[in-house]
N, C-alpha and C. Protein backbone atom coordinates (compact mmCIF):
# COMPACT_ATOMS: atom_id res chain seq x y z
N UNK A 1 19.59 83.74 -36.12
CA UNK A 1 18.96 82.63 -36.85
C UNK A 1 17.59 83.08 -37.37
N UNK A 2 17.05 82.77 -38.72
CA UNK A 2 15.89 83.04 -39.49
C UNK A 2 14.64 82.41 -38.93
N UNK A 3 13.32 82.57 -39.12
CA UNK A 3 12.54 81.72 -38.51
C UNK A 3 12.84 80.56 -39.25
N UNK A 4 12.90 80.42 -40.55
CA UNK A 4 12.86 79.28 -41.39
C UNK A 4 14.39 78.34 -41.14
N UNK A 5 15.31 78.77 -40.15
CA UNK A 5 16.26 78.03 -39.98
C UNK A 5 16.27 77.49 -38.34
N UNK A 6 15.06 78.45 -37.33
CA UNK A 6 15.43 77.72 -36.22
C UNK A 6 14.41 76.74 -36.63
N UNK A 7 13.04 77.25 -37.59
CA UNK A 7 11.50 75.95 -37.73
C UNK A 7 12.55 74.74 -38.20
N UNK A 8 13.43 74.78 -39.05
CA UNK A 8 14.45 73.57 -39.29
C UNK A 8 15.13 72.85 -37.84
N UNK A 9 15.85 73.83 -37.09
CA UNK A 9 16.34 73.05 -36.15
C UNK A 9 15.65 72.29 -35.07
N UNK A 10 14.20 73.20 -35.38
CA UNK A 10 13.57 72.20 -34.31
C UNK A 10 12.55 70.91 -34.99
N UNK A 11 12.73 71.16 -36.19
CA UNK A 11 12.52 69.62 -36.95
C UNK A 11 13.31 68.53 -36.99
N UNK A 12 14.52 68.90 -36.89
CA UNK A 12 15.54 68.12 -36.78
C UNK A 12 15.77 67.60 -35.06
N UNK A 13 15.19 68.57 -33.95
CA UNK A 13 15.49 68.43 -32.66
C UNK A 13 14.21 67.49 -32.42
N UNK A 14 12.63 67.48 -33.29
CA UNK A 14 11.70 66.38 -33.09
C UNK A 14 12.37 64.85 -33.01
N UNK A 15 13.05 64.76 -34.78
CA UNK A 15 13.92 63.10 -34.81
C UNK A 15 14.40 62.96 -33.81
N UNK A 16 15.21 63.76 -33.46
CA UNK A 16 16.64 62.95 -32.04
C UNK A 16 16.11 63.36 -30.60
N UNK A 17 14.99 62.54 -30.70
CA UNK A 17 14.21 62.09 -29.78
C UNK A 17 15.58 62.06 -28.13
N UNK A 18 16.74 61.55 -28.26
CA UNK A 18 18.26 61.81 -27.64
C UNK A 18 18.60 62.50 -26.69
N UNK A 19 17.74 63.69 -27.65
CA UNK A 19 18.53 65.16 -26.98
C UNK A 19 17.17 65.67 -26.38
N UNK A 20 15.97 65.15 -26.52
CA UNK A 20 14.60 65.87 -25.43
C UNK A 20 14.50 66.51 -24.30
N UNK A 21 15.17 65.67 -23.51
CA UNK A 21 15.20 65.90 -22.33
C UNK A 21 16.04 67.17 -21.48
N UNK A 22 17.29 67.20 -22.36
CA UNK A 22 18.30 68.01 -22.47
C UNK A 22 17.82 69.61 -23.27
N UNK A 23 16.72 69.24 -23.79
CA UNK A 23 16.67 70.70 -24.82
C UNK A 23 15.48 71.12 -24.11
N UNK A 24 14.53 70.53 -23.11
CA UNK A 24 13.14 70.93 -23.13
C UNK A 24 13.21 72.34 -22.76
N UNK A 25 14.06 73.35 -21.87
CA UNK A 25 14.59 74.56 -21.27
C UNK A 25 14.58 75.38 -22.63
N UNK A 26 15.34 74.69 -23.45
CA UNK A 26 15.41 75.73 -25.01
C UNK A 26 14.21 75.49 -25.64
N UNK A 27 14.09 74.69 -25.50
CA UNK A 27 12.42 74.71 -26.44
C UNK A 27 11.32 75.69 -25.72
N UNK A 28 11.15 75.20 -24.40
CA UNK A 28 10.54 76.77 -23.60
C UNK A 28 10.83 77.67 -23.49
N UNK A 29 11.83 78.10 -23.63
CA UNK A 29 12.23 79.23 -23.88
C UNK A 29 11.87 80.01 -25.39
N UNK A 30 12.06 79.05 -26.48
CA UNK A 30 11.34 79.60 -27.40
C UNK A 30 9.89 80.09 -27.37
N UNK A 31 8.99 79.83 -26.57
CA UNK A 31 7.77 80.52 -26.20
C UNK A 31 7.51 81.70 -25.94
N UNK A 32 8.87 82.06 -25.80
CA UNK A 32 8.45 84.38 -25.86
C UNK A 32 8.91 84.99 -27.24
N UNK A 33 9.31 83.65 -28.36
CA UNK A 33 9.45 84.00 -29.59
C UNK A 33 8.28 85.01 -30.52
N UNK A 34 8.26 85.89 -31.06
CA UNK A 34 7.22 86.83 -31.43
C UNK A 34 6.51 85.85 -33.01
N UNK A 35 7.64 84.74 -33.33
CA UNK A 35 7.14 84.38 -34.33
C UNK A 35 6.02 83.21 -33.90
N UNK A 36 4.67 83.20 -34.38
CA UNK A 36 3.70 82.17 -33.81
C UNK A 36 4.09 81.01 -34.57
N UNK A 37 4.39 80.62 -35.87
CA UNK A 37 4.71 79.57 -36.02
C UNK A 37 5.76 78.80 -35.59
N UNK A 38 6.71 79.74 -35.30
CA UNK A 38 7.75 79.12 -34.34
C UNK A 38 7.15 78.85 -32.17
N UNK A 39 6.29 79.63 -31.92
CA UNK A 39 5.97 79.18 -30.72
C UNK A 39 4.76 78.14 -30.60
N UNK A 40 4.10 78.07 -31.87
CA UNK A 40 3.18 76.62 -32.10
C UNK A 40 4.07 75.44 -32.38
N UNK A 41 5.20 75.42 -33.10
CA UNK A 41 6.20 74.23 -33.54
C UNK A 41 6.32 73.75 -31.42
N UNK A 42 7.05 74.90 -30.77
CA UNK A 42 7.64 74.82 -29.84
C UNK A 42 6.73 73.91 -28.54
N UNK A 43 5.14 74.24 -28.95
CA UNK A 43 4.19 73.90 -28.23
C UNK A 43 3.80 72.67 -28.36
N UNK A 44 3.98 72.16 -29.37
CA UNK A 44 3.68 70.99 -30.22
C UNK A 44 4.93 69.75 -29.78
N UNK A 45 6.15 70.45 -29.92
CA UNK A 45 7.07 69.25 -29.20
C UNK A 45 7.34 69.52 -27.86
N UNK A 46 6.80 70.79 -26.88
CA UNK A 46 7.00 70.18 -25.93
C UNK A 46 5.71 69.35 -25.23
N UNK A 47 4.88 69.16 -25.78
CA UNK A 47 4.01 68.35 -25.83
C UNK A 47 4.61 66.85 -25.74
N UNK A 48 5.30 66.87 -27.16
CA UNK A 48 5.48 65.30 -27.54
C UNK A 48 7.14 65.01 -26.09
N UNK A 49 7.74 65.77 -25.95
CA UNK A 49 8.68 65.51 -24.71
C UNK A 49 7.59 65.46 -23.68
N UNK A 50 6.98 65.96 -23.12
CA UNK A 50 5.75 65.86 -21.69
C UNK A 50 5.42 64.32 -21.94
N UNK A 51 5.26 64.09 -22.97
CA UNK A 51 4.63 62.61 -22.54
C UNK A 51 6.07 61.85 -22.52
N UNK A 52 6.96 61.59 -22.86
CA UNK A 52 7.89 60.94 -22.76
C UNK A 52 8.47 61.61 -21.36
N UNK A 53 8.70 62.01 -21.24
CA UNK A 53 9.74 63.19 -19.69
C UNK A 53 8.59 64.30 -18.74
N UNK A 54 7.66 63.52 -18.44
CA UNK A 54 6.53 64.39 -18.03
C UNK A 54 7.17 65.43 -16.79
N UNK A 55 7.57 64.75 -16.11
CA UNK A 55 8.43 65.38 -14.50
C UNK A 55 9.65 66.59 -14.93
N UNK A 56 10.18 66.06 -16.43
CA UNK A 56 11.28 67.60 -17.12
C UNK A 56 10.85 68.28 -17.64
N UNK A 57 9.27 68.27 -18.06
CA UNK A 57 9.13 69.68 -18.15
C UNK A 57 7.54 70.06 -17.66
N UNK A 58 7.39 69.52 -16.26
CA UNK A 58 6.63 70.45 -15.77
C UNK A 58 7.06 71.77 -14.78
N UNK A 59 8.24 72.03 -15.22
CA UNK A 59 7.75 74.10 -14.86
C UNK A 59 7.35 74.48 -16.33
N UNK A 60 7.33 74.29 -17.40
CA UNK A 60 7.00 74.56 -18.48
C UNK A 60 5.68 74.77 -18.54
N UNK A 61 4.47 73.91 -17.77
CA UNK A 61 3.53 73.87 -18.29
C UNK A 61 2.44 74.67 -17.61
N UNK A 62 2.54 76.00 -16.74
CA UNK A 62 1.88 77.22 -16.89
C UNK A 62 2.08 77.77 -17.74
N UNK A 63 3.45 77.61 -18.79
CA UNK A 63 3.41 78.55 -19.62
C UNK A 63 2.63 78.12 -21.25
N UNK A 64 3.13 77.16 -20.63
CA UNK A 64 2.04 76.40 -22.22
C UNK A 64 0.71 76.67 -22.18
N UNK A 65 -0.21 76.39 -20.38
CA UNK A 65 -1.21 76.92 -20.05
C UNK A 65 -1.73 77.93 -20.54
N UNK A 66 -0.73 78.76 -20.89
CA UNK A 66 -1.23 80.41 -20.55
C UNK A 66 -1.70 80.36 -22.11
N UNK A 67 -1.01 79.77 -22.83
CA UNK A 67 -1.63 80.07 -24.68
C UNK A 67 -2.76 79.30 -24.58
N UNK A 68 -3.69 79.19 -24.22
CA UNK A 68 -5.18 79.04 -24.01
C UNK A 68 -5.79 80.10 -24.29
N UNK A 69 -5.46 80.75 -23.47
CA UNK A 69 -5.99 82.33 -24.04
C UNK A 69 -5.87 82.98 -25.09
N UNK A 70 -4.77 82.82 -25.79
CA UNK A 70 -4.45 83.27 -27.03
C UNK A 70 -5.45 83.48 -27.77
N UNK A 71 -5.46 84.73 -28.60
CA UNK A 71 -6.19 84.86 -29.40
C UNK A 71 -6.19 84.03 -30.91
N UNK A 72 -5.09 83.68 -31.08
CA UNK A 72 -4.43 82.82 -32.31
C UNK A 72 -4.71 81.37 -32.17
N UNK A 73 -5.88 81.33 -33.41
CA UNK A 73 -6.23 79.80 -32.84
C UNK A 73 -5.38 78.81 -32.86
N UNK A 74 -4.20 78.87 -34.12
CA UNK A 74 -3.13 77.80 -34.15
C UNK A 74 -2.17 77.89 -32.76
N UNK A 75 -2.37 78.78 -31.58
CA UNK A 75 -1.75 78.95 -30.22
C UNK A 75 -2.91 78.08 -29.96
N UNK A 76 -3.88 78.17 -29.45
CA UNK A 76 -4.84 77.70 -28.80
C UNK A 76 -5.27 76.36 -28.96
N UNK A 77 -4.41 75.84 -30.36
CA UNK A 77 -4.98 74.20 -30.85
C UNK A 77 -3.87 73.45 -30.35
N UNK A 78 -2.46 74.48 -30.22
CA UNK A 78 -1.05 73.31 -29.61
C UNK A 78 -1.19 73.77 -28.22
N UNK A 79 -1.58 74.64 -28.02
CA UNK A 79 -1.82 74.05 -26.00
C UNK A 79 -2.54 73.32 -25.65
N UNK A 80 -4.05 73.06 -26.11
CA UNK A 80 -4.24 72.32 -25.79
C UNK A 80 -3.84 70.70 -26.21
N UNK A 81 -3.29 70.69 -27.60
CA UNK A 81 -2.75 69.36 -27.64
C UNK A 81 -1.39 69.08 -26.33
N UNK A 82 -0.68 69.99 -26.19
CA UNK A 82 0.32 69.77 -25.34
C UNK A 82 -0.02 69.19 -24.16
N UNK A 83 -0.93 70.23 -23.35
CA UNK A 83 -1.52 69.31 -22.24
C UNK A 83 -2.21 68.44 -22.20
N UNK A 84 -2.68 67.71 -23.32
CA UNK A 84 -3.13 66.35 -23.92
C UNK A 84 -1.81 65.54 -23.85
N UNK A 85 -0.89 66.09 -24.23
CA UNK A 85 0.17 64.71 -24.17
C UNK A 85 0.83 64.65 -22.14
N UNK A 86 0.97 65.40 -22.46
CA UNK A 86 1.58 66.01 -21.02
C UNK A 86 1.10 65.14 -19.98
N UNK A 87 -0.81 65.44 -20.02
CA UNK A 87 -1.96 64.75 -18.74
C UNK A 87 -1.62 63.35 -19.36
N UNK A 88 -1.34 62.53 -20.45
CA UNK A 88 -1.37 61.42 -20.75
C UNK A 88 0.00 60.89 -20.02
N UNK A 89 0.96 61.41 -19.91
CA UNK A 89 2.09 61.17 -19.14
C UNK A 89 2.03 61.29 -17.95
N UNK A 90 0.97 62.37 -17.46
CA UNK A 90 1.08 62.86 -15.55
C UNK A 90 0.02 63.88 -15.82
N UNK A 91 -0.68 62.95 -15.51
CA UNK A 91 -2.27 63.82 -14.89
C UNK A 91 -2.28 64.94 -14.12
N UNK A 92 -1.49 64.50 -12.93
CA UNK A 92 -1.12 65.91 -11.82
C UNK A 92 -0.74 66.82 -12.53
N UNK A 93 -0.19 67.14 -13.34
CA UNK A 93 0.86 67.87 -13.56
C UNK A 93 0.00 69.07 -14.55
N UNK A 94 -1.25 68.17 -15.22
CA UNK A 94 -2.22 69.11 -15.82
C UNK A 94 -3.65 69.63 -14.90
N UNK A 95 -3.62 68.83 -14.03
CA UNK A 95 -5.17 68.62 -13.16
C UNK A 95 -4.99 70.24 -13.00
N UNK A 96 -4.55 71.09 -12.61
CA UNK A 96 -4.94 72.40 -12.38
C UNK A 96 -5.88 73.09 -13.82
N UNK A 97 -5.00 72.73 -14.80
CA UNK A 97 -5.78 73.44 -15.73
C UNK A 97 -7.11 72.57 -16.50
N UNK A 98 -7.37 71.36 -16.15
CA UNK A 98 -8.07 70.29 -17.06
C UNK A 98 -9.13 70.48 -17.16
N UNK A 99 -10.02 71.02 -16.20
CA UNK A 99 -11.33 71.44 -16.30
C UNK A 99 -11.55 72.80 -17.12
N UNK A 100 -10.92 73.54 -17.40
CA UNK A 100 -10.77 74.85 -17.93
C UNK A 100 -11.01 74.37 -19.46
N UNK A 101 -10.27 73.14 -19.73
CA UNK A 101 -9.96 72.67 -21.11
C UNK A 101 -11.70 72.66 -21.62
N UNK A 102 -12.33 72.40 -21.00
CA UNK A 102 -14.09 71.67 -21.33
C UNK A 102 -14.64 73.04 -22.25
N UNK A 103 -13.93 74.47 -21.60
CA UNK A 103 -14.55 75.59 -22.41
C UNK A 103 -14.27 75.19 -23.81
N UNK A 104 -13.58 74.85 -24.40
CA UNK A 104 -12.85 74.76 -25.97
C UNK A 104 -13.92 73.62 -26.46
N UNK A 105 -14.78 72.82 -25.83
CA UNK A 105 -15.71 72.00 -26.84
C UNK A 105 -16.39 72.90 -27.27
N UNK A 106 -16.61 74.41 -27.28
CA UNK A 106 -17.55 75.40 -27.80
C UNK A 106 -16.73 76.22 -28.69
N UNK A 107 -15.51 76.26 -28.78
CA UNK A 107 -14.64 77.05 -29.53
C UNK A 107 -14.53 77.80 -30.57
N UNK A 108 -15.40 78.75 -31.40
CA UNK A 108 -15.46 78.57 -32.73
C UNK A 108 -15.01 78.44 -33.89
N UNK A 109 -13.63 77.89 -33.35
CA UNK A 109 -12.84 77.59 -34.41
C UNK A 109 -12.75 76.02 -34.16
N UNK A 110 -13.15 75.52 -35.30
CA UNK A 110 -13.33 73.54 -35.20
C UNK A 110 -11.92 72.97 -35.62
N UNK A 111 -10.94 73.30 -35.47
CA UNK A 111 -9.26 73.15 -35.05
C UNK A 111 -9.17 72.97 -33.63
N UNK A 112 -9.45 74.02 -32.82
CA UNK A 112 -9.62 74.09 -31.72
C UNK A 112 -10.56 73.18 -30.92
N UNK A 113 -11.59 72.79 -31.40
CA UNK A 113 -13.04 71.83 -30.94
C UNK A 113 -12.22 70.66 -31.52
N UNK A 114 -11.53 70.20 -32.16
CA UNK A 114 -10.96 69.02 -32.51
C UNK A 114 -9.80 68.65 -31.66
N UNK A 115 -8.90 69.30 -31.46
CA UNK A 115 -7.33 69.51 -30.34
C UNK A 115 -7.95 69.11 -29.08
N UNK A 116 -9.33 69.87 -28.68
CA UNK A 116 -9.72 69.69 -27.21
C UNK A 116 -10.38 68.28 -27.10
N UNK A 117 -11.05 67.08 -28.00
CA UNK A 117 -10.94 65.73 -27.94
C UNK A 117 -10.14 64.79 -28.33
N UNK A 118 -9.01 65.41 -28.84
CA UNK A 118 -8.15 64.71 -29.07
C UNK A 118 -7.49 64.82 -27.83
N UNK A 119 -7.02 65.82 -26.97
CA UNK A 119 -6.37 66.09 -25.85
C UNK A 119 -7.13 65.19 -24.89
N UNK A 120 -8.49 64.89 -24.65
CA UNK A 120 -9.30 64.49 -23.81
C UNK A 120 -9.10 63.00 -24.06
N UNK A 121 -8.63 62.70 -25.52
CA UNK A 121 -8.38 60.72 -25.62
C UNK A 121 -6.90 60.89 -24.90
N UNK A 122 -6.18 61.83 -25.08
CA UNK A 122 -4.82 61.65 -24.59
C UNK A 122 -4.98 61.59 -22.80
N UNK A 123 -5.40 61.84 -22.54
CA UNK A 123 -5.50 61.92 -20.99
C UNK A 123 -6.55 60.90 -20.43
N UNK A 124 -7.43 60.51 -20.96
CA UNK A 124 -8.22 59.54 -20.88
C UNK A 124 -7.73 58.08 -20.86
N UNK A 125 -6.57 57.97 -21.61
CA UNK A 125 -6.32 57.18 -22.03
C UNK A 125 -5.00 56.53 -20.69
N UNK A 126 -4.73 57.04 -19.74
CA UNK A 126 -4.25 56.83 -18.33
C UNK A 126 -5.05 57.25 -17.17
N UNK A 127 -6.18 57.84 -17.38
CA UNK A 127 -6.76 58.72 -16.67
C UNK A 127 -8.25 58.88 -16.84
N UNK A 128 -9.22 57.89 -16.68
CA UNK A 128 -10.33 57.96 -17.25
C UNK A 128 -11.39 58.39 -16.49
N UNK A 129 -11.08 58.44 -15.05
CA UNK A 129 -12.51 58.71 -14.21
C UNK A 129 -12.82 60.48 -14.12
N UNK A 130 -12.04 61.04 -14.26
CA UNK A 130 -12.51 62.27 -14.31
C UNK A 130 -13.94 62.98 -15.07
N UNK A 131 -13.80 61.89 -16.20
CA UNK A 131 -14.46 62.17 -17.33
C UNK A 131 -15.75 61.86 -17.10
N UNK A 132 -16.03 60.92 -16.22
CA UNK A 132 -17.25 60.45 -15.73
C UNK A 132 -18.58 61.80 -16.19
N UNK A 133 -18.64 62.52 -15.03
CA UNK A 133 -19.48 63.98 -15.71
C UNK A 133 -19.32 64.63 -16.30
N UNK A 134 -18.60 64.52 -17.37
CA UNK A 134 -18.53 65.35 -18.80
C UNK A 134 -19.45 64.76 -19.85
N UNK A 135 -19.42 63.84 -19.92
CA UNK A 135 -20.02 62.74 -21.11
C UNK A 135 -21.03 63.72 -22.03
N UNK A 136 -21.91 64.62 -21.02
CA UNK A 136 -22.77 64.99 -22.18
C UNK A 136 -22.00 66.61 -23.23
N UNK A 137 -20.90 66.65 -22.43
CA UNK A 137 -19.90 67.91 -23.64
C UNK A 137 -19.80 66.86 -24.52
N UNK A 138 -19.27 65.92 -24.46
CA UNK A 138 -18.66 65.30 -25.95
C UNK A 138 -20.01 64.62 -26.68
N UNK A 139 -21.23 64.37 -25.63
CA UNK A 139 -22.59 64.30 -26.59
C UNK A 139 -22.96 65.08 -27.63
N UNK A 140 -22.57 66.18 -27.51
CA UNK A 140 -22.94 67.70 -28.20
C UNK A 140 -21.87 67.27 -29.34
N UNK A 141 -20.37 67.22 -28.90
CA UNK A 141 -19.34 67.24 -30.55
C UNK A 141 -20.09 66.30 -31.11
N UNK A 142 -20.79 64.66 -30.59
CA UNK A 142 -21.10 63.94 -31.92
C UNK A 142 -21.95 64.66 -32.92
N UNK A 143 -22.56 65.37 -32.54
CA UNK A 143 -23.25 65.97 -33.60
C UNK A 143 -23.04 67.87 -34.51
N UNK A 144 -21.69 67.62 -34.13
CA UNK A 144 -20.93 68.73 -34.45
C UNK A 144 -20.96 69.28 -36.02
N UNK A 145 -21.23 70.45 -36.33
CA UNK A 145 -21.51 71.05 -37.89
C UNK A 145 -20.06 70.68 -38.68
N UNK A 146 -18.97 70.79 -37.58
CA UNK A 146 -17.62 70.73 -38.75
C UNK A 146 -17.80 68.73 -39.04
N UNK A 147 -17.58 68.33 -40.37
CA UNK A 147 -17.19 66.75 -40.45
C UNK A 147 -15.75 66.13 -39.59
N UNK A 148 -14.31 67.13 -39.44
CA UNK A 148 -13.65 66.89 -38.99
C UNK A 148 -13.86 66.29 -37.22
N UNK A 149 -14.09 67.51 -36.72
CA UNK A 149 -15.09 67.34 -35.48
C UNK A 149 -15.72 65.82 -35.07
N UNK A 150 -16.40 65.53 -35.89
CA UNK A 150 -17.37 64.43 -36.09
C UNK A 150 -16.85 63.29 -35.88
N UNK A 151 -15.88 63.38 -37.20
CA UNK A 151 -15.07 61.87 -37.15
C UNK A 151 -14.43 61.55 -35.76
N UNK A 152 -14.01 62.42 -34.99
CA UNK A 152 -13.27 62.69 -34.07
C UNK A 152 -13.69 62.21 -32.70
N UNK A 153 -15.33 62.57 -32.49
CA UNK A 153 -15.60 62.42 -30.99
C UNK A 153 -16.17 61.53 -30.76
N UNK A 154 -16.28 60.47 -31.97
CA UNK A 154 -16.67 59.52 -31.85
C UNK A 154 -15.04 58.28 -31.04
N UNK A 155 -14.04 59.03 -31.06
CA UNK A 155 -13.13 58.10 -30.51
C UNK A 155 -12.85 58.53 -28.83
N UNK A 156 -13.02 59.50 -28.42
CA UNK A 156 -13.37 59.95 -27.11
C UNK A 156 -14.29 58.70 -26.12
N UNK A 157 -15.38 58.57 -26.89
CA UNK A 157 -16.52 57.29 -26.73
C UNK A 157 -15.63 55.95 -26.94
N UNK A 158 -14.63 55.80 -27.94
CA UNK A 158 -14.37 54.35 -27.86
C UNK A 158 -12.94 54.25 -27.02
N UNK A 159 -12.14 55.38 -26.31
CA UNK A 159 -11.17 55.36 -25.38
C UNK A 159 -11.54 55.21 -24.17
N UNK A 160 -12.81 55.77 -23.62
CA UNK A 160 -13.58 55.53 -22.83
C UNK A 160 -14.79 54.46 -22.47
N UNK A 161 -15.11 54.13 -23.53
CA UNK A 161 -15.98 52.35 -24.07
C UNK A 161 -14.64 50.86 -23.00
N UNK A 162 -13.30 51.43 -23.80
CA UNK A 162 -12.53 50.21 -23.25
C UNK A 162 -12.20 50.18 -21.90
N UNK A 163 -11.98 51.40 -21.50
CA UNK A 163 -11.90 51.81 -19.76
C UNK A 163 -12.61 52.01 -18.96
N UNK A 164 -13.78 52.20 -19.27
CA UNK A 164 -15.03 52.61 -18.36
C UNK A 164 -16.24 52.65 -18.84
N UNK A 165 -16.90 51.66 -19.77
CA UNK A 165 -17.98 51.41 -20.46
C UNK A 165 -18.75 51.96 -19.77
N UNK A 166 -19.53 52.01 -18.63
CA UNK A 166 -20.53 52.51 -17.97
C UNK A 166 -20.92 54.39 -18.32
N UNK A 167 -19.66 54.60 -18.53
CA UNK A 167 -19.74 56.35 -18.87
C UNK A 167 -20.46 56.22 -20.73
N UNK A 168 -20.08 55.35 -21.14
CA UNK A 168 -20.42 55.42 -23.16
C UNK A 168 -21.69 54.82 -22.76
N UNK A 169 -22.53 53.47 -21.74
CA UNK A 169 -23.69 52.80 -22.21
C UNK A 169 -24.89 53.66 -22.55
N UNK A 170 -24.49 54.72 -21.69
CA UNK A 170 -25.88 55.86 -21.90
C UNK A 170 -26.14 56.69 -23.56
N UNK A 171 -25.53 56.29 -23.94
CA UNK A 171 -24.82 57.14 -25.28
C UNK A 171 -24.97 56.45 -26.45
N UNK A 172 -25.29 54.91 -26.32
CA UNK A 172 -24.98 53.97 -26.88
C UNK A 172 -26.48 53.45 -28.23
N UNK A 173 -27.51 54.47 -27.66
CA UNK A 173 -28.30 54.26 -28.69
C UNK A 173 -28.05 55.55 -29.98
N UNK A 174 -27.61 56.59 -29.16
CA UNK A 174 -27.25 58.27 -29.95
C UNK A 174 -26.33 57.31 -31.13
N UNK A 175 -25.30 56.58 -30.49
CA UNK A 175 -23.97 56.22 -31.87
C UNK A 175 -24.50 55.06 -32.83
N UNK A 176 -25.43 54.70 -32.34
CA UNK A 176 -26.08 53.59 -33.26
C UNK A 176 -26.17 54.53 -34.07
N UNK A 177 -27.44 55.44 -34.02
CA UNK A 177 -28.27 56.01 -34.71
C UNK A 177 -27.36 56.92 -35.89
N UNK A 178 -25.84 57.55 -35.24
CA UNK A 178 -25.23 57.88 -36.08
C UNK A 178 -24.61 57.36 -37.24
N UNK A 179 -24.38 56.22 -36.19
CA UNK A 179 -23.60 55.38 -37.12
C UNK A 179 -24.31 54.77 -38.18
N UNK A 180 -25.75 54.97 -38.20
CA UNK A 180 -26.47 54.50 -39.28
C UNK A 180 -27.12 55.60 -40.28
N UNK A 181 -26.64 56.93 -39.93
CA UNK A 181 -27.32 58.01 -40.94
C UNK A 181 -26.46 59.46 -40.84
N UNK A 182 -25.32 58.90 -40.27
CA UNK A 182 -24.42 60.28 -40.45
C UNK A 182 -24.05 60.34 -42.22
N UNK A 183 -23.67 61.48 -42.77
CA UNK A 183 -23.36 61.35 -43.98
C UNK A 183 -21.90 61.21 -44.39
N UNK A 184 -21.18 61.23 -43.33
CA UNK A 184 -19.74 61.08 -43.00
C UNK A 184 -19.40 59.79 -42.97
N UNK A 185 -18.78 59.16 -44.34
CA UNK A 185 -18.24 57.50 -43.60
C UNK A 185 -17.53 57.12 -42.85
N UNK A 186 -16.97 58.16 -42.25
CA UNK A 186 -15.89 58.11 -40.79
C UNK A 186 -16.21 57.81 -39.85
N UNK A 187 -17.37 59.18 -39.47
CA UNK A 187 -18.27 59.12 -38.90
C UNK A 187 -18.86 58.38 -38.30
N UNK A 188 -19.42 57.09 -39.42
CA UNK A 188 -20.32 56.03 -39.09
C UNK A 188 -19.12 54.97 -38.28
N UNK A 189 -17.53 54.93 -39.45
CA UNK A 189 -17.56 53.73 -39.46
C UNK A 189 -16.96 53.71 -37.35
N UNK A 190 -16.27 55.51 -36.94
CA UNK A 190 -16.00 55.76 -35.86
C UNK A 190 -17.12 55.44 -34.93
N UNK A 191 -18.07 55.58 -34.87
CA UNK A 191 -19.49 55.79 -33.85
C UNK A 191 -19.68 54.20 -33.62
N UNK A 192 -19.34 53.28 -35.08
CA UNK A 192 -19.61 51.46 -34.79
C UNK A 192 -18.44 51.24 -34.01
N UNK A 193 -16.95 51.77 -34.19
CA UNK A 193 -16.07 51.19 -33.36
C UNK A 193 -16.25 51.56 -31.25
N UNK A 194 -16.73 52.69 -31.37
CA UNK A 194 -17.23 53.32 -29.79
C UNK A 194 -18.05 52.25 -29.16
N UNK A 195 -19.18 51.85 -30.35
CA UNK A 195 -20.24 50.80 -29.22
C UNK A 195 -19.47 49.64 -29.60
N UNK A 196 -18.57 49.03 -30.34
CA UNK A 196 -17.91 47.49 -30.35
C UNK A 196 -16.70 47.50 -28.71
N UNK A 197 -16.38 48.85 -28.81
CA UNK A 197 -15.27 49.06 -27.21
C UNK A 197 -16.01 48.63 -26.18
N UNK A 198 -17.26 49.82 -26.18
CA UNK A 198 -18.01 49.94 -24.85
C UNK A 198 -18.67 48.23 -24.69
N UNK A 199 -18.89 47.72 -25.42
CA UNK A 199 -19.01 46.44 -26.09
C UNK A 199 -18.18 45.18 -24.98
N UNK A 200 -17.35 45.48 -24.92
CA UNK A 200 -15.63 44.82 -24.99
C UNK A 200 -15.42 43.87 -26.45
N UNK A 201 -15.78 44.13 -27.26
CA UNK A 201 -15.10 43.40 -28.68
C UNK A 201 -14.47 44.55 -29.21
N UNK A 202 -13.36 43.48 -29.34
CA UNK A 202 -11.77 44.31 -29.70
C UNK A 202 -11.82 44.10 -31.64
């Protein structure tokens, strides 16, 4: 099979959501594939199965672990999204590697600095006290050089605003201030929704 015919079958194996559970073994297994776009596709849905079937595919997820290291940042942006979906399904199942994840808010690739708060709303978002002493890593993304970045960590603050306001109140004059002179309208309009959470207005 071509890369461009298994990247098909496993587009077609995303829809039939059906067969997940049943394929997660072949989909990991595609991970010693030499082709990276085919082992980023692979990383990416077994991601999206971890959160639906978290318990079927954790032997999978040292190996997903291990593309952290990767030198290839598009490896390095679907592991950590994976164990973003994964910890959002079963925390345990990532807690070995989760603290490791905090290196990637420095990443220098802002793909990578974006995957690692998006992964952090995914896990946050069942799982919020961990986060307690981190608060000032994701202080640093609000004011991040990439705009993507930006728009971004301002929702970290409002996943954590609805679950545990006490971790965002300290923070809460920084997102004003953004939200009133970032040059990003995302930016702003993200940083007003963080203090309306931490807030409790929905």
């Amino acid at each position: 099979m071509t890369e461009a015919e298994l990247y098909r079958e496993l587009g077609e194996l995303t829809k039939n959501k059906d067969r997940w559970e049943a394929d997660i073994p072949y989909v990991s297994s595609l991970l010693s594939m030499d082709s990276v776009k085919i082992r980023a596709k692979a990383l990416w849905l077994l991601g999206e199965m971890g959160l639906k079937y978290p318990e079927s595919v954790s032997g999978s997820v040292p190996a997903i672990a291990a593309f952290c290291d990767s030198t290839e940042p598009l490896l390095r942006e679907r592991a950590i999204n994976a164990l973003g979906r994964i910890g959002r399904g079963s925390y345990v199942l990532v807690e070995p590697y989760w603290a490791d994840l905090f290196r990637f808010a420095a990443d220098g690739e802002a793909k990578v600095r974006l995957s690692f708060i998006w992964a952090s709303e995914n896990i946050a978002s069942n799982t919020p006290d961990p986060y307690g002493k981190y608060m000032p890593v994701f202080e640093k993304l609000l004011l991040d050089e990439d705009d993507r970045v930006r728009m971004e960590a301002p929702e970290i603050f409002r996943v954590l605003g609805k679950r545990r306001p006490e971790f965002v109140r300290p923070y809460i004059d920084l997102l004003r201030s953004i939200s009133e002179t970032d040059s990003n309208r995302v930016v702003r309009i993200h940083c007003f929704g963080a203090i309306r959470a931490a807030a409790g207005v929905n």
